[in-house]
C-alpha atoms as a PDB file:
ATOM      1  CA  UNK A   1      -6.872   6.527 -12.508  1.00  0.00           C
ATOM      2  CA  UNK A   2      -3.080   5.564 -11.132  1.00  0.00           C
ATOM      3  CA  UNK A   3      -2.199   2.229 -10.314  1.00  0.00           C
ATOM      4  CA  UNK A   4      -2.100   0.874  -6.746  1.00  0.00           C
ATOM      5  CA  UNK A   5       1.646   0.004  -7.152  1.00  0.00           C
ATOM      6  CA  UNK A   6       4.742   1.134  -8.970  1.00  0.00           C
ATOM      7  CA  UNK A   7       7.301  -1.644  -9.942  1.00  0.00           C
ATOM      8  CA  UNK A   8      10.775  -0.913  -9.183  1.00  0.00           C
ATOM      9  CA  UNK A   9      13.506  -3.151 -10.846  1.00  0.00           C
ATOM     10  CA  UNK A  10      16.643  -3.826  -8.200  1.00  0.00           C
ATOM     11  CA  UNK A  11      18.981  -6.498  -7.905  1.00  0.00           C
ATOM     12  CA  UNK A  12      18.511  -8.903  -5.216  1.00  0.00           C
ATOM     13  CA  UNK A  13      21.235  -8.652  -3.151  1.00  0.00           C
ATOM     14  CA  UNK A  14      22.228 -12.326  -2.328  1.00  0.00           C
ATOM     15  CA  UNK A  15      21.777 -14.126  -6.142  1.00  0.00           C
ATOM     16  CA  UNK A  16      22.116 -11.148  -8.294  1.00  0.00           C
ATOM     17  CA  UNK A  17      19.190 -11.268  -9.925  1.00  0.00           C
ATOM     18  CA  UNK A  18      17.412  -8.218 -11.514  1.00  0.00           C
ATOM     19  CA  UNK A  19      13.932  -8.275  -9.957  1.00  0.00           C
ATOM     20  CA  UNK A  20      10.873  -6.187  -9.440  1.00  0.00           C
ATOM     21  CA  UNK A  21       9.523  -4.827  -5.994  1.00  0.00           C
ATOM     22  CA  UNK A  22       6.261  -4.014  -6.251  1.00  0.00           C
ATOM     23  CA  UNK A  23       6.014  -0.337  -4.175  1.00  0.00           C
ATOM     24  CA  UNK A  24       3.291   1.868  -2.935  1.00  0.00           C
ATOM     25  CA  UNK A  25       3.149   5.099  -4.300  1.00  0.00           C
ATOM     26  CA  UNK A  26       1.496   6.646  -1.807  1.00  0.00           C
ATOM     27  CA  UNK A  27       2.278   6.042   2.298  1.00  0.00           C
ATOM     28  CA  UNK A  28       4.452   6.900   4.334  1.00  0.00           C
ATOM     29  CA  UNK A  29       8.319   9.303   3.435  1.00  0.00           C
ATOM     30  CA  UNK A  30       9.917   6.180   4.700  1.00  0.00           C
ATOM     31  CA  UNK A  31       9.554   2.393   5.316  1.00  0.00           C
ATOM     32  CA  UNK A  32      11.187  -0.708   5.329  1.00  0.00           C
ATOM     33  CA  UNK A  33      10.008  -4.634   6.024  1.00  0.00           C
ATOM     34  CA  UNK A  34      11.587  -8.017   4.612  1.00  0.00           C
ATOM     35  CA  UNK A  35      10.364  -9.407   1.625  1.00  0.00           C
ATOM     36  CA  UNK A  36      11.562 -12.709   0.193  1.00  0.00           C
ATOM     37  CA  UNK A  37      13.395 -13.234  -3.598  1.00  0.00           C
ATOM     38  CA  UNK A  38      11.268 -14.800  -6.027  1.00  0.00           C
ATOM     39  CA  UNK A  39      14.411 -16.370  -7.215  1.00  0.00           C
ATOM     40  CA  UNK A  40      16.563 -17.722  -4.109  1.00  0.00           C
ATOM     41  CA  UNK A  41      14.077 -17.252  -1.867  1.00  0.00           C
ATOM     42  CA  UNK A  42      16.603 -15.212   0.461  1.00  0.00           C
ATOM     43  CA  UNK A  43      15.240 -12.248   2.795  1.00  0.00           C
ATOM     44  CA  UNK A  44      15.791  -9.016   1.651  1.00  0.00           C
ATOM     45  CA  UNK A  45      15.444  -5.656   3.809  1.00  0.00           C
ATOM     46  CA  UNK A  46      13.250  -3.384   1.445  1.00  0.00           C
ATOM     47  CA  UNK A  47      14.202   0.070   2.052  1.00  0.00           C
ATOM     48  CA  UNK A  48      11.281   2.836   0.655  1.00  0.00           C
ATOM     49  CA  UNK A  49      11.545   6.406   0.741  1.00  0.00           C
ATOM     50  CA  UNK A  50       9.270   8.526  -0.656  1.00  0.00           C
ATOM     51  CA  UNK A  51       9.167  12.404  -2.082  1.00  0.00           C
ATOM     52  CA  UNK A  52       7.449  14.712  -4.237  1.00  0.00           C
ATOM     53  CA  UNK A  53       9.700  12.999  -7.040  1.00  0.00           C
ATOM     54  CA  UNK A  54       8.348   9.459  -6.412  1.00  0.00           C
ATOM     55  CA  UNK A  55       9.314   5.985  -4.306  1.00  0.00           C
ATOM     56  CA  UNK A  56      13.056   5.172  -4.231  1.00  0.00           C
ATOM     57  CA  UNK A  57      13.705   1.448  -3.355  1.00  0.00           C
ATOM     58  CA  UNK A  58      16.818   0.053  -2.042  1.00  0.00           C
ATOM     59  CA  UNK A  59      17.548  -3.802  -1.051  1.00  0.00           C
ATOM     60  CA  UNK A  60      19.914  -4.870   1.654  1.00  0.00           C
ATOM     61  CA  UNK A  61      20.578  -8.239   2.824  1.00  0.00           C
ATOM     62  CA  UNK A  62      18.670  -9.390   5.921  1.00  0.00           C
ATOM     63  CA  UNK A  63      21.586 -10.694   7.507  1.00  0.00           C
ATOM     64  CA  UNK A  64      23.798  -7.650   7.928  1.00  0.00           C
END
């Protein structure tokens, strides 16, 4: 049985700290939403794309 969600380590934008995004394997080829920093607390705009390769996760900064 596969797990509900795949971690994905990024860097948060704002602090620079190296965190993990929980992502769905399965859903839509792409999304995005805001999702705060466990560290700073700072938005971040979570970027997902999906393939037959698997989920790639990007971070951008909320306010740009």
């Amino acid at each position: 049985m596969q797990p509900f969600a795949d971690a994905a380590t990024q860097l948060c934008p704002y602090c620079g700290e190296e965190v993990e995004v929980d992502v769905d394997s399965l859903g839509a080829s792409s999304e995005s939403y805001v999702e705060d920093c466990p560290v700073c607390c700072r938005p971040w705009q979570v970027r997902v794309t999906r393939d037959e390769d698997g989920a790639l996760v990007t971070l951008g900064r909320d306010d740009d």
